[in-house]
PDB file of N, CA and C in Angstrom:
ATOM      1  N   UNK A   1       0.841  -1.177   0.000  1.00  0.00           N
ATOM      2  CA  UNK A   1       0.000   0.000   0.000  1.00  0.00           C
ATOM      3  C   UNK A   1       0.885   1.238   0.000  1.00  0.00           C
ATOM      4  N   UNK A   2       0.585   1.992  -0.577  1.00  0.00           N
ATOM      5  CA  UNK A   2       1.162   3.184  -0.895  1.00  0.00           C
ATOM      6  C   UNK A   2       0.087   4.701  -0.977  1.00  0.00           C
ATOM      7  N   UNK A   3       0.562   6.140  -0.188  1.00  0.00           N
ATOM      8  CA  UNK A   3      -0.094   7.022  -0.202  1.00  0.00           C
ATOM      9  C   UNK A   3       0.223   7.932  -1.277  1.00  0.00           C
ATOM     10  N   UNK A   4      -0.317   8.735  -1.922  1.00  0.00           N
ATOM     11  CA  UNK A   4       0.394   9.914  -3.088  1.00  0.00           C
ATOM     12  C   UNK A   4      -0.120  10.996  -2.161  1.00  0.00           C
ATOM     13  N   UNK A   5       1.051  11.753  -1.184  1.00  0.00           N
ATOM     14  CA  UNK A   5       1.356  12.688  -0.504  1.00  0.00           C
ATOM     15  C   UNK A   5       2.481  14.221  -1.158  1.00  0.00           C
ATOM     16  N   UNK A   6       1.734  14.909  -1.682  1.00  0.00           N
ATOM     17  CA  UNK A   6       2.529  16.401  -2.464  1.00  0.00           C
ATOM     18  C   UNK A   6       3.131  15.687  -3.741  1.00  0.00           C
ATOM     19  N   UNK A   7       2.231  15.215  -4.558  1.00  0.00           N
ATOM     20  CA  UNK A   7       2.510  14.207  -5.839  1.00  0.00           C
ATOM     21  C   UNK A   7       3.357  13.386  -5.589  1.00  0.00           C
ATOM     22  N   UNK A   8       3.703  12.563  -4.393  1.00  0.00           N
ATOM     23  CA  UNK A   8       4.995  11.663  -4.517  1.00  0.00           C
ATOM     24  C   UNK A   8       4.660  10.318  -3.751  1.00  0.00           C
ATOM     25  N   UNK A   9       4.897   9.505  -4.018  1.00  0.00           N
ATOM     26  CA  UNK A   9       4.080   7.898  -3.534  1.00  0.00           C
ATOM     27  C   UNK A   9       5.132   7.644  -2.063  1.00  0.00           C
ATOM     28  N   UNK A  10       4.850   7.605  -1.061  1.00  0.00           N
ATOM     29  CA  UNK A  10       4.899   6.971  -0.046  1.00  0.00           C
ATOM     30  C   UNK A  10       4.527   5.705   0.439  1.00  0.00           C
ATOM     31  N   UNK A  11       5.950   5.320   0.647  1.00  0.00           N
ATOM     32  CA  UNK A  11       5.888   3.700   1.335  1.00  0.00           C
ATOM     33  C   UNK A  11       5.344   3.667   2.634  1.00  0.00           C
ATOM     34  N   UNK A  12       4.482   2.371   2.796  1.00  0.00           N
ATOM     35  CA  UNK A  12       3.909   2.164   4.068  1.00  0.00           C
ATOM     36  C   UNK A  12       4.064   0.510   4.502  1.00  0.00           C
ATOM     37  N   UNK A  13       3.770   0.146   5.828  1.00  0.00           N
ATOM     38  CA  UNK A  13       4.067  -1.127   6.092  1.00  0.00           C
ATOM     39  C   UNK A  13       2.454  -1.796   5.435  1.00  0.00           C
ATOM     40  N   UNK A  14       2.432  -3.258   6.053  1.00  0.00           N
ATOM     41  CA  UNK A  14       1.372  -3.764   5.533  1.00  0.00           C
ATOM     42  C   UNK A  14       0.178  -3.566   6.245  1.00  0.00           C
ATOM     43  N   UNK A  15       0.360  -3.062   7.043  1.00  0.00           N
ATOM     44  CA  UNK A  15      -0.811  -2.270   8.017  1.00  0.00           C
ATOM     45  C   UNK A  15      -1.482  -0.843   7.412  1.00  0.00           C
ATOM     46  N   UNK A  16      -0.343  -0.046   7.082  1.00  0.00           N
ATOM     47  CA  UNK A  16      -0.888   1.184   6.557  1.00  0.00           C
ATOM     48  C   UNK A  16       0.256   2.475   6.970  1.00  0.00           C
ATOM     49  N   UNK A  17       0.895   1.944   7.631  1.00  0.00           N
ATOM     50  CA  UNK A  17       1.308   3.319   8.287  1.00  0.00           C
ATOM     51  C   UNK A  17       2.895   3.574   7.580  1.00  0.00           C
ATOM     52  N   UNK A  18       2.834   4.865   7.508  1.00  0.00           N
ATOM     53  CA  UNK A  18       3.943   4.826   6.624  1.00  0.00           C
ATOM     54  C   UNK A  18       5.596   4.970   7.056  1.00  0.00           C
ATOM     55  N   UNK A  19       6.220   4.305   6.499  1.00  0.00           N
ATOM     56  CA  UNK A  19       7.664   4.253   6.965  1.00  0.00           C
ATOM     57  C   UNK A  19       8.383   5.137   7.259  1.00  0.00           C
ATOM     58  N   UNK A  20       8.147   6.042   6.511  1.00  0.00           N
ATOM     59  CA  UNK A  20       9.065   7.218   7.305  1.00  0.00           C
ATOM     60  C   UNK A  20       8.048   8.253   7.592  1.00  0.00           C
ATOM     61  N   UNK A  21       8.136   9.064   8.738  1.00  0.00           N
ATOM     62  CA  UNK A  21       7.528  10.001   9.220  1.00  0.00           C
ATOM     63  C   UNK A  21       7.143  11.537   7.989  1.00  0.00           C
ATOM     64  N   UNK A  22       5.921  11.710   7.668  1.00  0.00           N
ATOM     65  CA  UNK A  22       5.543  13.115   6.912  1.00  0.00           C
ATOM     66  C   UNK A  22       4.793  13.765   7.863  1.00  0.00           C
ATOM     67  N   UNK A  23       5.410  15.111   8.311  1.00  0.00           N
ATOM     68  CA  UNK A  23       5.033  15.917   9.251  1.00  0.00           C
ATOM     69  C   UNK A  23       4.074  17.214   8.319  1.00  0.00           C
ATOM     70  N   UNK A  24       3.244  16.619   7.003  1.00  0.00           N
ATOM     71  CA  UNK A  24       2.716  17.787   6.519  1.00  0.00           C
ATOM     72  C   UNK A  24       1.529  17.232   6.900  1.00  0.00           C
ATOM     73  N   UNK A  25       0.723  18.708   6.234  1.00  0.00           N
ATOM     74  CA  UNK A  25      -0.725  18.207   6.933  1.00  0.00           C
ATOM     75  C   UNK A  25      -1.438  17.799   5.952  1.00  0.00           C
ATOM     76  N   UNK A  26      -1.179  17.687   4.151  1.00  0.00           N
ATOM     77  CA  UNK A  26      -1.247  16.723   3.247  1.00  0.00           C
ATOM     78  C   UNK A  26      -1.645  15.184   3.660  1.00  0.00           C
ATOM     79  N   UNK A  27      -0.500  15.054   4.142  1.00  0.00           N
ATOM     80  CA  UNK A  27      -0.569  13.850   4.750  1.00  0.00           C
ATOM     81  C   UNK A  27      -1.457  13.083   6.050  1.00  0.00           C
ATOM     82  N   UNK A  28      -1.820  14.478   6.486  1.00  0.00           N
ATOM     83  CA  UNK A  28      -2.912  13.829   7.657  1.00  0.00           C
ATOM     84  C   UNK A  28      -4.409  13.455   7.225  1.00  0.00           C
ATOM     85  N   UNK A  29      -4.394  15.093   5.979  1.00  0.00           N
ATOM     86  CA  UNK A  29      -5.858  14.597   4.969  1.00  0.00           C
ATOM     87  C   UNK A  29      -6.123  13.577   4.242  1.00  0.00           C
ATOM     88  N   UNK A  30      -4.487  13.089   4.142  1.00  0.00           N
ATOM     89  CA  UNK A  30      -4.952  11.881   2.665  1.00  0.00           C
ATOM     90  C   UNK A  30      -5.497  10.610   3.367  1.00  0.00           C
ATOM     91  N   UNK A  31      -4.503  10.710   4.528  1.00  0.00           N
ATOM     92  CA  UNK A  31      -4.579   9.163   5.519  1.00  0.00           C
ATOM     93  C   UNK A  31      -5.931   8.928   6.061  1.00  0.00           C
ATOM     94  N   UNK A  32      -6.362  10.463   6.490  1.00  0.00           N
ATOM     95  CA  UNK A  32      -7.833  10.310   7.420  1.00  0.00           C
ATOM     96  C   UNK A  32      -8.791   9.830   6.101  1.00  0.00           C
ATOM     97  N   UNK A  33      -8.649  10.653   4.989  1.00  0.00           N
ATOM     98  CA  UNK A  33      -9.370  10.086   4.527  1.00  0.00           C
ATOM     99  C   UNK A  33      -9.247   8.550   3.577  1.00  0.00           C
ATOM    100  N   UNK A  34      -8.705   8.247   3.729  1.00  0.00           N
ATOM    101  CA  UNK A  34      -8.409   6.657   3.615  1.00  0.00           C
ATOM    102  C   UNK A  34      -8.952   5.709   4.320  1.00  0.00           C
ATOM    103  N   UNK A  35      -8.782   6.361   5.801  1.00  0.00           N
ATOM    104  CA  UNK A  35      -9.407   5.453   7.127  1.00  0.00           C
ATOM    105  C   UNK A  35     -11.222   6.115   6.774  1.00  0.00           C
ATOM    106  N   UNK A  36     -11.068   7.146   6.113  1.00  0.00           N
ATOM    107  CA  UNK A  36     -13.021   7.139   6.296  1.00  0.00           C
ATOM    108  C   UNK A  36     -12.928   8.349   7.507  1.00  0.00           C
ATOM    109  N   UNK A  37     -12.201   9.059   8.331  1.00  0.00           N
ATOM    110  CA  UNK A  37     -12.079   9.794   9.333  1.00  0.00           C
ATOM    111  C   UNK A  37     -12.695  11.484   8.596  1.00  0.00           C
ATOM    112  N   UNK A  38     -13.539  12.070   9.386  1.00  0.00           N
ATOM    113  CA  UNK A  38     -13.648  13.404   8.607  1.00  0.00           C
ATOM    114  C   UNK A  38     -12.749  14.221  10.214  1.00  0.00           C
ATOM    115  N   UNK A  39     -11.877  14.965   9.855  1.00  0.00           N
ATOM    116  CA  UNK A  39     -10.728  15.555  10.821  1.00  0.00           C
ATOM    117  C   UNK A  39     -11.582  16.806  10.838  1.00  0.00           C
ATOM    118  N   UNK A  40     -12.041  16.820  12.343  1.00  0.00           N
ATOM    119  CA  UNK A  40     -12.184  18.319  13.020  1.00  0.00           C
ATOM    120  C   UNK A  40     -11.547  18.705  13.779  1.00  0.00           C
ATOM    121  N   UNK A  41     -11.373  20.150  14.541  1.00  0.00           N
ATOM    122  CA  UNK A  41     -10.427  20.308  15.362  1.00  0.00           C
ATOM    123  C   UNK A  41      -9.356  19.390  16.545  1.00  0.00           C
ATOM    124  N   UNK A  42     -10.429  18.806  16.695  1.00  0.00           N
ATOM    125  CA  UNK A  42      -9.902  17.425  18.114  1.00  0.00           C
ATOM    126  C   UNK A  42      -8.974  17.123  17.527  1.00  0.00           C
ATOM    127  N   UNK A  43      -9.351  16.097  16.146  1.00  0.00           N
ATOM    128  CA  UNK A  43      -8.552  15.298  15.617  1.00  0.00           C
ATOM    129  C   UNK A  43      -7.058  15.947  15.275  1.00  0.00           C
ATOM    130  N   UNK A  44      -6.685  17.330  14.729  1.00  0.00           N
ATOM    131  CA  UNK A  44      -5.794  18.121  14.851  1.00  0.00           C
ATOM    132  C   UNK A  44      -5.106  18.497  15.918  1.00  0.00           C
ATOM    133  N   UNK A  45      -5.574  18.311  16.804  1.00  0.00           N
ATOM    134  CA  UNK A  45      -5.091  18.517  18.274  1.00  0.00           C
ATOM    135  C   UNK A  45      -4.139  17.154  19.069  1.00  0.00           C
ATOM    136  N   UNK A  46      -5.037  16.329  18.381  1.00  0.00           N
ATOM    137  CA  UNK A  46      -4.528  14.760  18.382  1.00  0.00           C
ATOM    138  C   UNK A  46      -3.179  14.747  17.883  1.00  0.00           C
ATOM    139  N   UNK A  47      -3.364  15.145  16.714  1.00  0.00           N
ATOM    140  CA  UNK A  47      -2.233  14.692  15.740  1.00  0.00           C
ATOM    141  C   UNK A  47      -1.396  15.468  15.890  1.00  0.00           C
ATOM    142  N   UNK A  48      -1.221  17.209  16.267  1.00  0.00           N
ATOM    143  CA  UNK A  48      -0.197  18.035  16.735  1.00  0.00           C
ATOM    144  C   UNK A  48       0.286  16.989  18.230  1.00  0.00           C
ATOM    145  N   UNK A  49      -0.341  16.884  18.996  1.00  0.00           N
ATOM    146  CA  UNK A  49       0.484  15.994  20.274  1.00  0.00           C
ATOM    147  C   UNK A  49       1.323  14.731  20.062  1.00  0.00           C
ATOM    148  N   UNK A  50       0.534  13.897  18.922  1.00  0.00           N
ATOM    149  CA  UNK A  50       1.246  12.924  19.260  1.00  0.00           C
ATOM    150  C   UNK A  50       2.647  13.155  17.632  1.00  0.00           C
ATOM    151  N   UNK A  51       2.207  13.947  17.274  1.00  0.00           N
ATOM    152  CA  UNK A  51       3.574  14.449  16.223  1.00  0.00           C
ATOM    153  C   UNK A  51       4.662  15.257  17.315  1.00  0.00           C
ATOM    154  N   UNK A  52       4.524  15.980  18.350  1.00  0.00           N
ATOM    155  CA  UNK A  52       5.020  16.681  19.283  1.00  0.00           C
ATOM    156  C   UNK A  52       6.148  15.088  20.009  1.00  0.00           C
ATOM    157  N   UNK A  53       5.532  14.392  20.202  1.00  0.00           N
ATOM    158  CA  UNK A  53       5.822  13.543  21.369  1.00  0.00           C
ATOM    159  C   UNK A  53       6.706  12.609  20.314  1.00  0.00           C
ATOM    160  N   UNK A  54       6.728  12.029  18.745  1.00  0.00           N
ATOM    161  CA  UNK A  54       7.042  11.436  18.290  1.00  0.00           C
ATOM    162  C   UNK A  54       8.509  12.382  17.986  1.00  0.00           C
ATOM    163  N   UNK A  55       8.667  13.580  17.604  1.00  0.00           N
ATOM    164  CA  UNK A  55       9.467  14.570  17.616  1.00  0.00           C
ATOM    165  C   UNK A  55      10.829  14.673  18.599  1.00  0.00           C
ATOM    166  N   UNK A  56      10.350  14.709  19.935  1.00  0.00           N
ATOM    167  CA  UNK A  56      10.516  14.823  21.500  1.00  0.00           C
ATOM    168  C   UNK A  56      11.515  13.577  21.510  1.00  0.00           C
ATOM    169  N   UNK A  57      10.618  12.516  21.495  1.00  0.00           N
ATOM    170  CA  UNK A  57      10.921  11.567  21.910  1.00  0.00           C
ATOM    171  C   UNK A  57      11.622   9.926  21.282  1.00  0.00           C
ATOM    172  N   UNK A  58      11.005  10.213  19.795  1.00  0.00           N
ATOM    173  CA  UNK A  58      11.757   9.263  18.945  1.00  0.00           C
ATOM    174  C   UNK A  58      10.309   8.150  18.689  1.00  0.00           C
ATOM    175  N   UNK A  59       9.347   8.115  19.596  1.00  0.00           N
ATOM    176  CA  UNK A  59       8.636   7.354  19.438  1.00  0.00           C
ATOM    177  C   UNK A  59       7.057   8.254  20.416  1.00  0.00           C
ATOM    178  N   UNK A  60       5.643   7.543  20.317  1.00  0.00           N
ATOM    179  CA  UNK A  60       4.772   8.186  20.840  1.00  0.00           C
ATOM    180  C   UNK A  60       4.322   7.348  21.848  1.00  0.00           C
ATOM    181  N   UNK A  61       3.230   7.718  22.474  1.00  0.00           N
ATOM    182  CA  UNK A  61       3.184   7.227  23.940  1.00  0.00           C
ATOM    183  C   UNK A  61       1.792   6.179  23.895  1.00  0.00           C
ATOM    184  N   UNK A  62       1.581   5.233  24.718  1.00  0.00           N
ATOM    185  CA  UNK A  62       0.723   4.301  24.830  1.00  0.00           C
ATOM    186  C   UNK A  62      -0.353   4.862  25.127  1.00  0.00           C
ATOM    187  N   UNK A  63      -1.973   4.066  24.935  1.00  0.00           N
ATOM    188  CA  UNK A  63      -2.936   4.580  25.206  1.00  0.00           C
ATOM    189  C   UNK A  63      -2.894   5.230  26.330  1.00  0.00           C
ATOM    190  N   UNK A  64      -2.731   4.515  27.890  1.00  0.00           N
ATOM    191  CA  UNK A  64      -2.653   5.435  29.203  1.00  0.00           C
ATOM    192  C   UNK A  64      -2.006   6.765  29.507  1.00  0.00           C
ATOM    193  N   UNK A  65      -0.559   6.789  28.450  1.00  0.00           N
ATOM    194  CA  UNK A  65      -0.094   8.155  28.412  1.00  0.00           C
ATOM    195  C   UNK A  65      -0.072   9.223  27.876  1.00  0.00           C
ATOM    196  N   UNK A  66      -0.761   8.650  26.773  1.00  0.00           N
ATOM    197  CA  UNK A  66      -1.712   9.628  26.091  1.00  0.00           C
ATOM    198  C   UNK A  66      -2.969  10.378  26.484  1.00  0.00           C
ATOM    199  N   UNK A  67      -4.204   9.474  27.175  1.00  0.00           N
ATOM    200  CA  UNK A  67      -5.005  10.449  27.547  1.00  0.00           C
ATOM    201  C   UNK A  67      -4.277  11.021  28.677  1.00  0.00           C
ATOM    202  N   UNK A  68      -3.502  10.914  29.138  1.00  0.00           N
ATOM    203  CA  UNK A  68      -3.148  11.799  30.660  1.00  0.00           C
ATOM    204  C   UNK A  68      -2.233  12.953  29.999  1.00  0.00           C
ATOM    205  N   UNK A  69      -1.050  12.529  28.922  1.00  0.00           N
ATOM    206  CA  UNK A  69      -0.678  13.963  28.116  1.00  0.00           C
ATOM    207  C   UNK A  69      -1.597  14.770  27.319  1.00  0.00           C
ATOM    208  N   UNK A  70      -2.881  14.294  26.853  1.00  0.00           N
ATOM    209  CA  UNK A  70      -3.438  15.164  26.073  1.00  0.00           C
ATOM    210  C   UNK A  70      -4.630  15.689  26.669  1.00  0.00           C
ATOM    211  N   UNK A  71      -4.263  16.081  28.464  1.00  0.00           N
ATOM    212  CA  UNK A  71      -5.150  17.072  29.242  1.00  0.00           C
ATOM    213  C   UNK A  71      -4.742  18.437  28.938  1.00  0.00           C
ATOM    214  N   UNK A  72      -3.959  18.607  28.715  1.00  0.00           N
ATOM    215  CA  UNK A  72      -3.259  20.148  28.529  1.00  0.00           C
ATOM    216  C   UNK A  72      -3.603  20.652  27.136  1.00  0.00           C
ATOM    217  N   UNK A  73      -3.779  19.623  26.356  1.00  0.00           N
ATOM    218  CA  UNK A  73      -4.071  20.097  24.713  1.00  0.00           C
ATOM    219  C   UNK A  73      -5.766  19.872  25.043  1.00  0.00           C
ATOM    220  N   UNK A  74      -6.462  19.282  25.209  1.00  0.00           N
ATOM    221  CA  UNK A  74      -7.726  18.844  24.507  1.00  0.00           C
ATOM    222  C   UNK A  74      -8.359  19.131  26.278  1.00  0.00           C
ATOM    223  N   UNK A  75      -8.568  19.368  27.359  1.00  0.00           N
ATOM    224  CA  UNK A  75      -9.217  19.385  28.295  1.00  0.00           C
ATOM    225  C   UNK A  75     -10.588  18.742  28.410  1.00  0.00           C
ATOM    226  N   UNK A  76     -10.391  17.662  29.635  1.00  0.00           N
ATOM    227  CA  UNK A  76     -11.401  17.056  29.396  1.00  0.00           C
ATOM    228  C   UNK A  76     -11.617  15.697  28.494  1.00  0.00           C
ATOM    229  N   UNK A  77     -10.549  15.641  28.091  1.00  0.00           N
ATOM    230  CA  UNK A  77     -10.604  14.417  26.734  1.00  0.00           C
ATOM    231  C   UNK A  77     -10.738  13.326  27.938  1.00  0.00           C
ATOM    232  N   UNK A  78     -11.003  12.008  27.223  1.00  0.00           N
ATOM    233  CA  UNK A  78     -10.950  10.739  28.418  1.00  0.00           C
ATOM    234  C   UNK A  78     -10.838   9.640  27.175  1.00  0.00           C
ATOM    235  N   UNK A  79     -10.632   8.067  27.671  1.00  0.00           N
ATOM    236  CA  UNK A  79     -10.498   7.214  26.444  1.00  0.00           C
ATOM    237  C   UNK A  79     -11.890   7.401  25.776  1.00  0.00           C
ATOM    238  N   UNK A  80     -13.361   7.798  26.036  1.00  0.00           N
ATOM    239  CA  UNK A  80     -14.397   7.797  25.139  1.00  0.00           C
ATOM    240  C   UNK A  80     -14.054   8.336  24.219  1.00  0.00           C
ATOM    241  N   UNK A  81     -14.212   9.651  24.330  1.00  0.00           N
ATOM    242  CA  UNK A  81     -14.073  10.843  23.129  1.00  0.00           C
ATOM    243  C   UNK A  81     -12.630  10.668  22.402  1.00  0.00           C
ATOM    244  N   UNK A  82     -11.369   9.609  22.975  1.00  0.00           N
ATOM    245  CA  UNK A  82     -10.477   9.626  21.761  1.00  0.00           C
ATOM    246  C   UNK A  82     -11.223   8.405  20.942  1.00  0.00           C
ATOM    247  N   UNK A  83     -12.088   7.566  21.607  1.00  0.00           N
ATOM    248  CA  UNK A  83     -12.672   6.606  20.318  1.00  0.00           C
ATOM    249  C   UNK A  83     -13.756   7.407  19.841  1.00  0.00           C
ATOM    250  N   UNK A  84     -14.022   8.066  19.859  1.00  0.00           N
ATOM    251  CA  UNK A  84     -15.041   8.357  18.685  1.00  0.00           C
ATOM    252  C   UNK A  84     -14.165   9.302  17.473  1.00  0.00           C
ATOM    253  N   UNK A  85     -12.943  10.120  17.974  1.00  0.00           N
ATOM    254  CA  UNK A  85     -12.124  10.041  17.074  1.00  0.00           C
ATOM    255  C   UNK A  85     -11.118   8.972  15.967  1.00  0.00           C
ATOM    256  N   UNK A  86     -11.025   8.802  16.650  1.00  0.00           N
ATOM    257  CA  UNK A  86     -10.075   7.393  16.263  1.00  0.00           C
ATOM    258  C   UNK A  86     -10.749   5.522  16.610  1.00  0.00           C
ATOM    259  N   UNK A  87     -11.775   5.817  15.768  1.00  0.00           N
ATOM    260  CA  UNK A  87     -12.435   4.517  16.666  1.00  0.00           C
ATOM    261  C   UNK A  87     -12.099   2.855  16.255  1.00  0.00           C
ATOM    262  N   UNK A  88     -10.344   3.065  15.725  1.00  0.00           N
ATOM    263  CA  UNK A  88     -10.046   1.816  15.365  1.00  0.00           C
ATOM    264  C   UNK A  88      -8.914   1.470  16.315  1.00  0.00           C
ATOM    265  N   UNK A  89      -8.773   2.791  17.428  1.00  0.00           N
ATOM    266  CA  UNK A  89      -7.907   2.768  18.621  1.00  0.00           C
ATOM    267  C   UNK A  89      -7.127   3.990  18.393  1.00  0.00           C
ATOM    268  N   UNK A  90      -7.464   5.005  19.705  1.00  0.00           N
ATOM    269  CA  UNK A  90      -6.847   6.237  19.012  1.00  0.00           C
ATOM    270  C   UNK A  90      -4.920   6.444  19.635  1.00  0.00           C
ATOM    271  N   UNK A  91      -4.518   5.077  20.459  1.00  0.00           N
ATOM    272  CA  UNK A  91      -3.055   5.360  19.994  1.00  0.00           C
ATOM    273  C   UNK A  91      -2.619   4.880  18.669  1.00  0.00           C
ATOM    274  N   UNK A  92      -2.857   3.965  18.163  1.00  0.00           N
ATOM    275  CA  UNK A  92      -2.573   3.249  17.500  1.00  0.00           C
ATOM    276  C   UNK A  92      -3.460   3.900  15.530  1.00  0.00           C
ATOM    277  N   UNK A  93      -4.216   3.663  15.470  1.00  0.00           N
ATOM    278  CA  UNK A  93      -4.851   5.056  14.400  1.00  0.00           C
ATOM    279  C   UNK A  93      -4.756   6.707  14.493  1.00  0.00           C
ATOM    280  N   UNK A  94      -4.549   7.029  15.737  1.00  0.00           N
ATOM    281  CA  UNK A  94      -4.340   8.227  15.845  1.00  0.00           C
ATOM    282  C   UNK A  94      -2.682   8.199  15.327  1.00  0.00           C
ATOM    283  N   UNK A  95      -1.808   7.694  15.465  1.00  0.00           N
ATOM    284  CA  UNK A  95      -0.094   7.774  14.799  1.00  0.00           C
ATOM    285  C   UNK A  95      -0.441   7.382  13.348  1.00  0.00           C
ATOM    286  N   UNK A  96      -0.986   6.648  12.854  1.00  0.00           N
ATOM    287  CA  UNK A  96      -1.402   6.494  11.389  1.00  0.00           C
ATOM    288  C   UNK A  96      -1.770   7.854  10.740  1.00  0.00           C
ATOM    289  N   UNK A  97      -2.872   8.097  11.495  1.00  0.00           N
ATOM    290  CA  UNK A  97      -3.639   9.931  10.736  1.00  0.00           C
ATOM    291  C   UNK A  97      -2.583  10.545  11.024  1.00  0.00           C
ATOM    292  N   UNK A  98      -1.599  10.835  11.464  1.00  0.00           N
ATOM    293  CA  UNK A  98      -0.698  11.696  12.154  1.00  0.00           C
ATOM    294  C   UNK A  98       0.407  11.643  11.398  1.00  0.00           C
ATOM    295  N   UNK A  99       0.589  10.798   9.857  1.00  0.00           N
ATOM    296  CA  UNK A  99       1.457  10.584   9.250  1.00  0.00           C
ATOM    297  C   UNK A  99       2.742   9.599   9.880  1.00  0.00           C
ATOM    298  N   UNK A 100       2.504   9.152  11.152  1.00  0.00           N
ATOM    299  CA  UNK A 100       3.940   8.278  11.929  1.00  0.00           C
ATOM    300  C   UNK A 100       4.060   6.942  11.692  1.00  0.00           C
ATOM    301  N   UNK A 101       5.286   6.411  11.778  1.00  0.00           N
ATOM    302  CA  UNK A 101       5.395   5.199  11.832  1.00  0.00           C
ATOM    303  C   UNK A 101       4.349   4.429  12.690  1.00  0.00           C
ATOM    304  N   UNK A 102       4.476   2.826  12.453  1.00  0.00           N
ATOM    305  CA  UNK A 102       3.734   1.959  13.634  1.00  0.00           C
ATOM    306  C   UNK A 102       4.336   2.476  14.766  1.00  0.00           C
ATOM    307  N   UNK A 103       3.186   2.341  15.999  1.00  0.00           N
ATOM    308  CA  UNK A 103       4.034   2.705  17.362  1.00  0.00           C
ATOM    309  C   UNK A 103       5.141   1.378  17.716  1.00  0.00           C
ATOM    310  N   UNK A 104       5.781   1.327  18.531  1.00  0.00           N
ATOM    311  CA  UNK A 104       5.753   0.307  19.001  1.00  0.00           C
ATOM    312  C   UNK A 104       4.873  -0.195  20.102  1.00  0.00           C
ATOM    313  N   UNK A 105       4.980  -1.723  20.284  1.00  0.00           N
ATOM    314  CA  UNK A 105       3.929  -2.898  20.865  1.00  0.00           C
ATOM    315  C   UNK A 105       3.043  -2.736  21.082  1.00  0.00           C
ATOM    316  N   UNK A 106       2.464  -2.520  22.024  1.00  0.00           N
ATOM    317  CA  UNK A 106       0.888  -2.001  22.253  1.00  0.00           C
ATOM    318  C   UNK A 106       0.369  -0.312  22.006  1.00  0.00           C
ATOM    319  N   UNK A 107       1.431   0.347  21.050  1.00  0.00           N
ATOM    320  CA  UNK A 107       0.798   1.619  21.356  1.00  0.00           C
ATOM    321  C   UNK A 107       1.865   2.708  21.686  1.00  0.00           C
ATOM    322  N   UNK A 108       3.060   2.409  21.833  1.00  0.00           N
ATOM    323  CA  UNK A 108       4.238   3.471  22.193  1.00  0.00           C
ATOM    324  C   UNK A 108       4.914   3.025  23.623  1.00  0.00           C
ATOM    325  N   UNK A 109       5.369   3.879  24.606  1.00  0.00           N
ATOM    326  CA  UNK A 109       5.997   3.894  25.516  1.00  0.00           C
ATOM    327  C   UNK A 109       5.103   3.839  26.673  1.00  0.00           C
TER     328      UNK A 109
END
């Protein structure tokens, strides 16, 4: 599977997510809409954090450390409202829309 991101084909694993990191926001539209996702603010908010943390850190953070980092961005968020964003698992689809590699194991760190 392959994305056409700023006319240029991007490699992805067999899951979907693509091998090397695209930090444009091209790339967040093409993916969401691939998954069927229509991106409103949340979802942007999503994807600035866990692009922040993938940045930071080399890799992004597991479901539990995610909703507890993304009180400061999104207030109020809890695991509901990241599944109705991301309702195929929002560590794990949320780094997909976000243009990032697979996390690692369950979800990041």
């Amino acid at each position: 599977m392959t994305y056409v991101i700023g006319g240029i084909e991007k490699e992805t694993d067999a899951d979907g997510y693509l091998i090397e990191a695209d930090f444009s926001e091209e790339a967040v539209q093409v993916i969401a809409a691939a998954d069927g996702i229509t991106l409103t603010p949340d979802h942007w908010k999503v994807v600035g954090y866990l692009r922040d943390e993938y940045r930071d850190n080399g890799h992004t953070p597991n479901f539990r450390n995610m909703v507890k980092g993304l009180q400061d961005v999104l207030p109020g968020c809890d695991s509901n409202s990241l599944y109705v964003l991301f309702p195929m698992g929002p560590a794990k689809q949320g780094c997909k829309v976000a243009g990032l590699p697979q996390p690692y194991g369950k979800g990041g760190y």
